[in-house]
C-alpha atoms as a PDB file:
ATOM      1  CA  UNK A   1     133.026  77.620 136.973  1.00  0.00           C
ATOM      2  CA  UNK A   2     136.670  76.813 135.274  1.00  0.00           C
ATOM      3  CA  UNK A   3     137.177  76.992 131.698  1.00  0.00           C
ATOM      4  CA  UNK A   4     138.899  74.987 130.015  1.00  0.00           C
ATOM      5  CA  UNK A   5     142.249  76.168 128.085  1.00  0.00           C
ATOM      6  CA  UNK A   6     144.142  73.291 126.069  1.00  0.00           C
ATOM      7  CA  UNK A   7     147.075  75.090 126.244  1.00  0.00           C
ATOM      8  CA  UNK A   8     147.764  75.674 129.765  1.00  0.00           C
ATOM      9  CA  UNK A   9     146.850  71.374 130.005  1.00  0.00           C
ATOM     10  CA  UNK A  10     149.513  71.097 127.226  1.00  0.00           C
ATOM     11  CA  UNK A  11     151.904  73.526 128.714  1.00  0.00           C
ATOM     12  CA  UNK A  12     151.798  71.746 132.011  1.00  0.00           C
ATOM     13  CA  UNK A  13     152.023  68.323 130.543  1.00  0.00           C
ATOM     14  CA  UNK A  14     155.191  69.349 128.428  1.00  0.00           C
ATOM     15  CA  UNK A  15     157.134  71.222 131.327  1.00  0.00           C
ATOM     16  CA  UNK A  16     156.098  67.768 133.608  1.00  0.00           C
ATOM     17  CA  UNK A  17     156.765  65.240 130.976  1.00  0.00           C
ATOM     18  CA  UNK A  18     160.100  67.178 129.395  1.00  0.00           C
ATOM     19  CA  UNK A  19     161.194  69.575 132.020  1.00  0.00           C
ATOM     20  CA  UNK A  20     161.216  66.897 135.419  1.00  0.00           C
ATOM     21  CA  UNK A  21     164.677  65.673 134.699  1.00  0.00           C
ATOM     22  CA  UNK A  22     166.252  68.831 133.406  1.00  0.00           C
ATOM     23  CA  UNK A  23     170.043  69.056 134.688  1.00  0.00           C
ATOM     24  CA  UNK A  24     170.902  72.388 133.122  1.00  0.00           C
ATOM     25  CA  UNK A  25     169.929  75.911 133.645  1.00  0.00           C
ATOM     26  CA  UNK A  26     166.943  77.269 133.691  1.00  0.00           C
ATOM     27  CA  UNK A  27     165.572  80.588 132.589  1.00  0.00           C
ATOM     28  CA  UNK A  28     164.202  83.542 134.875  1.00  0.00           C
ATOM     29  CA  UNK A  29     161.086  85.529 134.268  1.00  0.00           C
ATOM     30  CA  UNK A  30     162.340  88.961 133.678  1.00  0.00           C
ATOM     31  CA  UNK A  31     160.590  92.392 132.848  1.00  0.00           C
ATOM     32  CA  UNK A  32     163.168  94.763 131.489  1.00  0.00           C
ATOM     33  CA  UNK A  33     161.994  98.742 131.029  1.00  0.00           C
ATOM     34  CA  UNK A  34     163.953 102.599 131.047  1.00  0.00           C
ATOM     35  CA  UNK A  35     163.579 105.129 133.439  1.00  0.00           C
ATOM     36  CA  UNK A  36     165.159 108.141 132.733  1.00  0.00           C
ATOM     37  CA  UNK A  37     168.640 107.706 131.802  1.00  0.00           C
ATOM     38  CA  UNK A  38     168.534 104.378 133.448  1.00  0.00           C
ATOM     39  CA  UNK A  39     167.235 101.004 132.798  1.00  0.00           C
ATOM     40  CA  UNK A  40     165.715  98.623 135.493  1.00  0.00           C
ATOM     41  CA  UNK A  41     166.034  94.723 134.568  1.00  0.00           C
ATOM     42  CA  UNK A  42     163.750  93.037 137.742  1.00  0.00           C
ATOM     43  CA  UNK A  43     164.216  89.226 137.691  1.00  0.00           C
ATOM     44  CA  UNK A  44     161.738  86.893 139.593  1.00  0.00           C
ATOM     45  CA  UNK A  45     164.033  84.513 141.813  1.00  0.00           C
ATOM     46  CA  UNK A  46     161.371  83.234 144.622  1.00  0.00           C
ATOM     47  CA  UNK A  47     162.713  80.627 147.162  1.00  0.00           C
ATOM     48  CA  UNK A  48     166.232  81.774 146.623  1.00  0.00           C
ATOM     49  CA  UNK A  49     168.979  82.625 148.781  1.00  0.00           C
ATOM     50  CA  UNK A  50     170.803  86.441 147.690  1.00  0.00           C
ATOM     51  CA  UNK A  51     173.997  84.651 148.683  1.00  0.00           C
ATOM     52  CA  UNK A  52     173.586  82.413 145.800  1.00  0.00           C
ATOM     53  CA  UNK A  53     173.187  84.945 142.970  1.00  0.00           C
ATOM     54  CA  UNK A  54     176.011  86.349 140.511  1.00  0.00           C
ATOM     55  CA  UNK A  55     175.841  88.968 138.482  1.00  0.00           C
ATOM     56  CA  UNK A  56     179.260  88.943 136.127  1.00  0.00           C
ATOM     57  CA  UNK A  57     179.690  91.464 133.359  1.00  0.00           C
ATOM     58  CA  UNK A  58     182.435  90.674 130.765  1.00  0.00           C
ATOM     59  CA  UNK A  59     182.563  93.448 127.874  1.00  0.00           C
ATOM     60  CA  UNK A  60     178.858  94.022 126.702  1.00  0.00           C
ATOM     61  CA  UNK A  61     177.705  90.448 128.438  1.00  0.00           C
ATOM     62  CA  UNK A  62     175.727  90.258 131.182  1.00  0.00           C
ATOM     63  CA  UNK A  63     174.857  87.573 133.019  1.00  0.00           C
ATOM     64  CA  UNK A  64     172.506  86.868 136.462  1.00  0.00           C
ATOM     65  CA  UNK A  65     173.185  83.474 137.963  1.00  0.00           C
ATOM     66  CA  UNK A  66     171.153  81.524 141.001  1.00  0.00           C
ATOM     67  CA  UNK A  67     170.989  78.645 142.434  1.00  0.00           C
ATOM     68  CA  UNK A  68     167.763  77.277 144.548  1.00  0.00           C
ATOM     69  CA  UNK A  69     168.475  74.251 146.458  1.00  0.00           C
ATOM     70  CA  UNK A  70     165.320  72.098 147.638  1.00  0.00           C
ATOM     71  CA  UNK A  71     165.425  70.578 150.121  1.00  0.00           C
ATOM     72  CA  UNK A  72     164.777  66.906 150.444  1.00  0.00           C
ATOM     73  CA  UNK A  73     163.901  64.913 153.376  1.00  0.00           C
ATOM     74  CA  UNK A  74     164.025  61.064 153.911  1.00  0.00           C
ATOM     75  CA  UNK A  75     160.820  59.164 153.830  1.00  0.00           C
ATOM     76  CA  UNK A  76     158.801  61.989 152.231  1.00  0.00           C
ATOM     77  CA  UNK A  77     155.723  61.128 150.068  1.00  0.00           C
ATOM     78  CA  UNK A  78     155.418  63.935 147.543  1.00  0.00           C
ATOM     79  CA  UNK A  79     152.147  64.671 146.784  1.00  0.00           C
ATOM     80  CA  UNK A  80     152.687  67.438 144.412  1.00  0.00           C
ATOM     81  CA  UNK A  81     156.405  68.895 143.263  1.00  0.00           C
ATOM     82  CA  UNK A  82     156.360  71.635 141.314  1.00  0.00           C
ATOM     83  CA  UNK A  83     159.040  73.959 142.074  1.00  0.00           C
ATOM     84  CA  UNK A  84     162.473  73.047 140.656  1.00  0.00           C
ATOM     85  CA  UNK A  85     165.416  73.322 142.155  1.00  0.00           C
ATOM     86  CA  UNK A  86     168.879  73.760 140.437  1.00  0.00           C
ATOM     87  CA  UNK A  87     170.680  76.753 138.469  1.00  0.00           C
ATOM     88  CA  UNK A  88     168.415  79.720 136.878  1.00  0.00           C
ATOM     89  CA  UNK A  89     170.988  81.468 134.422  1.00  0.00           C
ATOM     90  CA  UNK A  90     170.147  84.531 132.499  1.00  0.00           C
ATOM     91  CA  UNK A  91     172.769  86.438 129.687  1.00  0.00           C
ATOM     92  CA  UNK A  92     172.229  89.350 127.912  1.00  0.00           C
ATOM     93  CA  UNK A  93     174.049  91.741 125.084  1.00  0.00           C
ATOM     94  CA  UNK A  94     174.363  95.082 126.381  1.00  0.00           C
ATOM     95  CA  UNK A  95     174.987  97.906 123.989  1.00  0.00           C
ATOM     96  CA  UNK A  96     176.887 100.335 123.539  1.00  0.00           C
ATOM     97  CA  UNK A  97     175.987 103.721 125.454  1.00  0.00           C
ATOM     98  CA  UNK A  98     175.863 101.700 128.774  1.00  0.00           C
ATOM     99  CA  UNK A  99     177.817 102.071 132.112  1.00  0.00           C
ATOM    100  CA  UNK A 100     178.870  98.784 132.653  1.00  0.00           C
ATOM    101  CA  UNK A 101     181.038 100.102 135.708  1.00  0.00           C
ATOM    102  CA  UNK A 102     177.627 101.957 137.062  1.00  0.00           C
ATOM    103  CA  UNK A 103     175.954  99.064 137.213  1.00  0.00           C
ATOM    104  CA  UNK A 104     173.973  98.223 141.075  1.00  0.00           C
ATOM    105  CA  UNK A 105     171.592  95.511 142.230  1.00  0.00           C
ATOM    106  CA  UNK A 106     168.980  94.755 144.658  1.00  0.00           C
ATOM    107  CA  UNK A 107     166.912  91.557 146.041  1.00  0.00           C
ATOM    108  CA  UNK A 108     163.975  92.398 147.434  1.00  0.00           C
ATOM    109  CA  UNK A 109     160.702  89.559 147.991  1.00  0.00           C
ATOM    110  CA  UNK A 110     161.702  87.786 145.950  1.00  0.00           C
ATOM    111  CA  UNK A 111     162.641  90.251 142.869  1.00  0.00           C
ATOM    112  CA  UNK A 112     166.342  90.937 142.075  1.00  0.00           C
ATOM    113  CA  UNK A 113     166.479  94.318 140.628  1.00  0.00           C
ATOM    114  CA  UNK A 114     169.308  95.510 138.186  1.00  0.00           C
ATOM    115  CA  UNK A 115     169.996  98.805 137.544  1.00  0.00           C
ATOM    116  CA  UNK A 116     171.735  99.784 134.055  1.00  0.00           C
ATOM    117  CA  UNK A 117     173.193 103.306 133.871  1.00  0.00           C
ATOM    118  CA  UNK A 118     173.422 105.238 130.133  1.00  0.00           C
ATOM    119  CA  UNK A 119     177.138 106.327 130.040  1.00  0.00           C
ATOM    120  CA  UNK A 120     177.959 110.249 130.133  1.00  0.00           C
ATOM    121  CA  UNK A 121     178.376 109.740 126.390  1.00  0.00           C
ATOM    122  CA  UNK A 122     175.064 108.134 125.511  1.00  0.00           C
ATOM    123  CA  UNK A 123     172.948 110.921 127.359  1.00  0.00           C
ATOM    124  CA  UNK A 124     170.726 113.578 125.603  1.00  0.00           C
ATOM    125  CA  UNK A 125     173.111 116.852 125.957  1.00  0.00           C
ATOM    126  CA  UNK A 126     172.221 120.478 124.353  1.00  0.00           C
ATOM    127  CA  UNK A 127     174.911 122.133 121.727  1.00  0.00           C
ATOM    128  CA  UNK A 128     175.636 125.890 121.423  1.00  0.00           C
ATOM    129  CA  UNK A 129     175.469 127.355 118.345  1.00  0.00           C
ATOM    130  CA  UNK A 130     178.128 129.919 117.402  1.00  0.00           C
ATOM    131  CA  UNK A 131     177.915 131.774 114.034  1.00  0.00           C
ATOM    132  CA  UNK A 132     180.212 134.442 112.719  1.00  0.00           C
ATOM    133  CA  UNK A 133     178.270 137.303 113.507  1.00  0.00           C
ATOM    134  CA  UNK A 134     178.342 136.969 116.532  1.00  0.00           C
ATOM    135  CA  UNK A 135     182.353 135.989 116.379  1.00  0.00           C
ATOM    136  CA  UNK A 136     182.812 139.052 114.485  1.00  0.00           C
ATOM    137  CA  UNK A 137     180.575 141.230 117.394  1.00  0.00           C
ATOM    138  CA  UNK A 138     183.184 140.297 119.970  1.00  0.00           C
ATOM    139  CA  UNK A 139     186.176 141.092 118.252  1.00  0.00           C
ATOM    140  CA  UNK A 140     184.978 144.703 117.110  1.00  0.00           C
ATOM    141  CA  UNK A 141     184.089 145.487 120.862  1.00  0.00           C
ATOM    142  CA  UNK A 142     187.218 144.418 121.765  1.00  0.00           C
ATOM    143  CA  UNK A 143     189.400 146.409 119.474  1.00  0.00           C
END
């Protein structure tokens, strides 16, 4: 038994009807969460090569580019295309507190994992206090 959701008929309409001829980049599915003094971006890039992906960061921007190329063969009768091919392009605004120079990457199945670093500057530290008592303690003992 299905049931029936307008929306997902609508969405798939739309992304056929709208999306088919699309020539400029598209958008990856990303989850982005902290761990720790670190935060994990994981990207979803199925079908495509890790030779084809760029990661650039200029100042605070970030920005994950890939390319999937499909393959096309002559005298093929498509009876269902749904995976696009072209550029998937991704940018975001890091803040401040981050180590851009820290910053590693992995593809794994499928996922390309980005790992963002808090600077040295940005991390939870403890201060001493001092008072004068106990400044005043040390130089009587020391007299």
């Amino acid at each position: 038994m299905t049931t029936f959701d307008p929306f997902r008929d609508l969405e798939q309409f739309t992304s056929t009807f709208f999306d088919s001829g699309r020539r400029g980049p598209r958008q990856m599915p990303m989850d982005l969460y902290r761990v720790g003094d670190r935060y994990i971006l994981a990207a979803d890039l199925p079908g495509i090569d890790p030779g084809s992906v760029d990661i650039d960061v200029d100042g605070q921007l970030l920005t994950i580019r890939a390319e999937r190329t499909l393959t096309t063969e002559e005298d093929v009768a498509w009876i269902a295309r749904e995976r696009t091919g072209g550029t998937f392009l991704r940018q975001l605004t890091l803040g401040q507190g981050l180590d851009t120079e820290g910053i590693t990457a992995s593809y794994d199945n499928g996922v390309l994992s980005v790992t963002i670093p808090l600077s040295e500057k940005a991390k939870p530290r403890k201060i001493e206090i001092t008072s004068q008592q106990d400044t005043a303690q040390i130089e009587s003992t020391t007299s």
